[in-house]
Protein backbone atom coordinates (compact mmCIF):
# COMPACT_ATOMS: atom_id res chain seq x y z
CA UNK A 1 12.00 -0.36 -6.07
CA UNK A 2 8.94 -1.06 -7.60
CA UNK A 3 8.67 -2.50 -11.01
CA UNK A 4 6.42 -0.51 -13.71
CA UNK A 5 3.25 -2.28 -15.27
CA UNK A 6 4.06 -2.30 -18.56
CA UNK A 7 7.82 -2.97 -18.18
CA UNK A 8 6.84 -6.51 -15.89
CA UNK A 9 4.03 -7.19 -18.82
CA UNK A 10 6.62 -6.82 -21.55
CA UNK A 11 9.19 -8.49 -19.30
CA UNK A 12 6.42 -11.90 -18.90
CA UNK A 13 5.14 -11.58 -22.37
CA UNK A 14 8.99 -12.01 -23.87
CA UNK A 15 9.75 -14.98 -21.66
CA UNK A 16 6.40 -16.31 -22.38
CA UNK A 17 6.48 -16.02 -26.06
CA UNK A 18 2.94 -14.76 -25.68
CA UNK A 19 1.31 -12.68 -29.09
CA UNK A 20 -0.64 -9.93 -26.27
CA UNK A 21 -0.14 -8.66 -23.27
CA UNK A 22 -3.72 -9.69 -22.31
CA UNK A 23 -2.36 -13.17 -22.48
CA UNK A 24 0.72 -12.11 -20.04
CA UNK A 25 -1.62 -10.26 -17.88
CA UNK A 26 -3.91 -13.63 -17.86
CA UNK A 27 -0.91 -16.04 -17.01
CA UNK A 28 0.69 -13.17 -13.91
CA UNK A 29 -2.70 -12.86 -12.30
CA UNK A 30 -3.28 -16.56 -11.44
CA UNK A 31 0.79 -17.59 -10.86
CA UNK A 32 0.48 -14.48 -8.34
CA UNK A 33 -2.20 -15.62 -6.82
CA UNK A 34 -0.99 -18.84 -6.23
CA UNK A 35 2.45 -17.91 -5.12
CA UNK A 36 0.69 -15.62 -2.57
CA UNK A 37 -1.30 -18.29 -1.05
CA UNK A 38 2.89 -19.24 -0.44
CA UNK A 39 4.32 -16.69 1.21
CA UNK A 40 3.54 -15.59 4.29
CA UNK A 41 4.34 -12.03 6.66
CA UNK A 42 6.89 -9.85 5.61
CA UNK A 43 8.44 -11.71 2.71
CA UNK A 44 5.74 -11.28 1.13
CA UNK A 45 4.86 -7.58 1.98
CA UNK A 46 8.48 -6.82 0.42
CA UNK A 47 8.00 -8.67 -2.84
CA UNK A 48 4.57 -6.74 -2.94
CA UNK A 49 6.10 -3.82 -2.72
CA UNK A 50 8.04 -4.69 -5.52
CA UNK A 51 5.28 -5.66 -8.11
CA UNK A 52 2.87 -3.22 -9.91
CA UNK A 53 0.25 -1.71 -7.72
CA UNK A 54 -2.76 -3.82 -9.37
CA UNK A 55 -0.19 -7.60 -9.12
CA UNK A 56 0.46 -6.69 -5.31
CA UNK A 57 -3.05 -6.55 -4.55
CA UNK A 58 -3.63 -9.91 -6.48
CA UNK A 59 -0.18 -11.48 -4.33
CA UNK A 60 -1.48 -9.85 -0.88
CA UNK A 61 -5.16 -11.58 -1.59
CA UNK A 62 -3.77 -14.55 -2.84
CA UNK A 63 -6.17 -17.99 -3.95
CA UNK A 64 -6.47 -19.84 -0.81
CA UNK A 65 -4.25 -22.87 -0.21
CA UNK A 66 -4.37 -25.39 2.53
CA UNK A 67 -1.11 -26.97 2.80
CA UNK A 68 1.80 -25.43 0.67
CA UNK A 69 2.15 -27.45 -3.21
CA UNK A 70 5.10 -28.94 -4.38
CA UNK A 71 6.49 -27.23 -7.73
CA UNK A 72 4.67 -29.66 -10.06
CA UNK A 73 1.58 -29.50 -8.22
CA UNK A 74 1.30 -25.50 -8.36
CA UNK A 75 1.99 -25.81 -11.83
CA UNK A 76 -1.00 -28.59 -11.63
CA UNK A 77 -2.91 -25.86 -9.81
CA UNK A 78 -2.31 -23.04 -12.46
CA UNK A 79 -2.54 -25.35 -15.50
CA UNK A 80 -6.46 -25.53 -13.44
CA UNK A 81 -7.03 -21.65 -13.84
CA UNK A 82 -5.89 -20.18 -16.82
CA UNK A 83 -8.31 -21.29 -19.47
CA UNK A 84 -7.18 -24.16 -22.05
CA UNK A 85 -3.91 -24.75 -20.77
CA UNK A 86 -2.60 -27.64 -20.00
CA UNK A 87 0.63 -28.57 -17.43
CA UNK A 88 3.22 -28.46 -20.36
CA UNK A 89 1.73 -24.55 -21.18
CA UNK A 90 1.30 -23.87 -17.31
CA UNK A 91 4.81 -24.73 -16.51
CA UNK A 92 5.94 -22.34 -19.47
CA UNK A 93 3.06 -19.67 -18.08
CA UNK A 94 4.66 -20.01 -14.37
CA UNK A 95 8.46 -20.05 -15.96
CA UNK A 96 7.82 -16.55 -17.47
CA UNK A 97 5.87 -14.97 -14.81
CA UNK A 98 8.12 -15.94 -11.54
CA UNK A 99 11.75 -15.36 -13.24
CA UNK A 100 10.16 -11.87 -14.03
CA UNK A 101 9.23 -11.86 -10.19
CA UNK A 102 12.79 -13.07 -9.55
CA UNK A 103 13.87 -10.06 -11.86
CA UNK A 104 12.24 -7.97 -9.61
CA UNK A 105 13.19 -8.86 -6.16
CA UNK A 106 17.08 -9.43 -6.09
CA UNK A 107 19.02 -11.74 -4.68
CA UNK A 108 18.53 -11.41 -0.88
CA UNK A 109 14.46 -11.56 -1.41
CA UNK A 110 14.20 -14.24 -3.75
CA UNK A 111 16.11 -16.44 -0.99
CA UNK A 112 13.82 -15.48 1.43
CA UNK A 113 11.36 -16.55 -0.75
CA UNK A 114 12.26 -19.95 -1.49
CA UNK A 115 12.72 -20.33 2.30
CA UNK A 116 9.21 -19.98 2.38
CA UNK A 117 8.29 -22.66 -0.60
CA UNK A 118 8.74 -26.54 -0.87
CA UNK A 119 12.08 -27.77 -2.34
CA UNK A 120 12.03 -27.42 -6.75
CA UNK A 121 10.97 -23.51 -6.99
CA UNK A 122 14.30 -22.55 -7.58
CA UNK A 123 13.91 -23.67 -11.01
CA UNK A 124 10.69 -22.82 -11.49
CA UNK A 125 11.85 -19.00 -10.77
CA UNK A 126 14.89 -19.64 -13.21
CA UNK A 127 17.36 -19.18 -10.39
CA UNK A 128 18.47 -22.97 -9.73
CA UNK A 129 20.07 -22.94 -5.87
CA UNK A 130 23.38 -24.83 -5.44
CA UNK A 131 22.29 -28.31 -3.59
């Protein structure tokens, strides 16, 4: 089921303790773009199916990426993009934006998801995986 526009911008803008939606908006664009450049074939067809119409487009044209980053180095990468933050504010911006993806997919998805992604984005999706 596909998740409403507004309802995943209020949902990132709470977890991000952001004052505007704009700012939400700003910090889901480039962590989707990223996590696209990620996932690969069907996983990530599903988990576009799941996101607003306008997000899916962003996570099925994703930033190009030529080897896939380890958790700190995505948050490296998005710290790079979103203007004036730095990789203490970029690790809160991805925090807020992939536990709402998490939200959004279920259980089943998000593991087929982090099947897809280097060791670490567990917690960066707020869904630590037993070891």
């Amino acid at each position: 089921m596909t998740v409403r526009r507004e309802a995943f911008l209020d949902h990132v803008k709470e977890r991000g303790e952001y004052d505007t939606l704009h700012e939400a908006e700003r910090a889901a664009r480039v962590v989707l773009a990223l996590l696209g450049a990620h996932l690969v074939g069907e996983v990530r067809a599903q988990l576009a199916a799941r996101l607003p119409e306008d997000f899916a487009l962003i996570l099925l044209n994703p930033l190009q990426s030529a080897e896939p980053l380890p958790p700190e180095r995505f948050v490296r990468a998005a710290a790079a993009w979103i203007e004036g933050a730095t990789d203490q504010t970029a690790a809160w911006d991805v925090s807020a934006v992939l536990s709402t993806v998490a939200d959004a997919t279920g259980d089943d998805l998000l593991k087929q998801i982090l099947l897809q992604l280097p060791a670490g984005y567990d917690l960066l999706f707020g869904r630590p995986q037993p070891t």
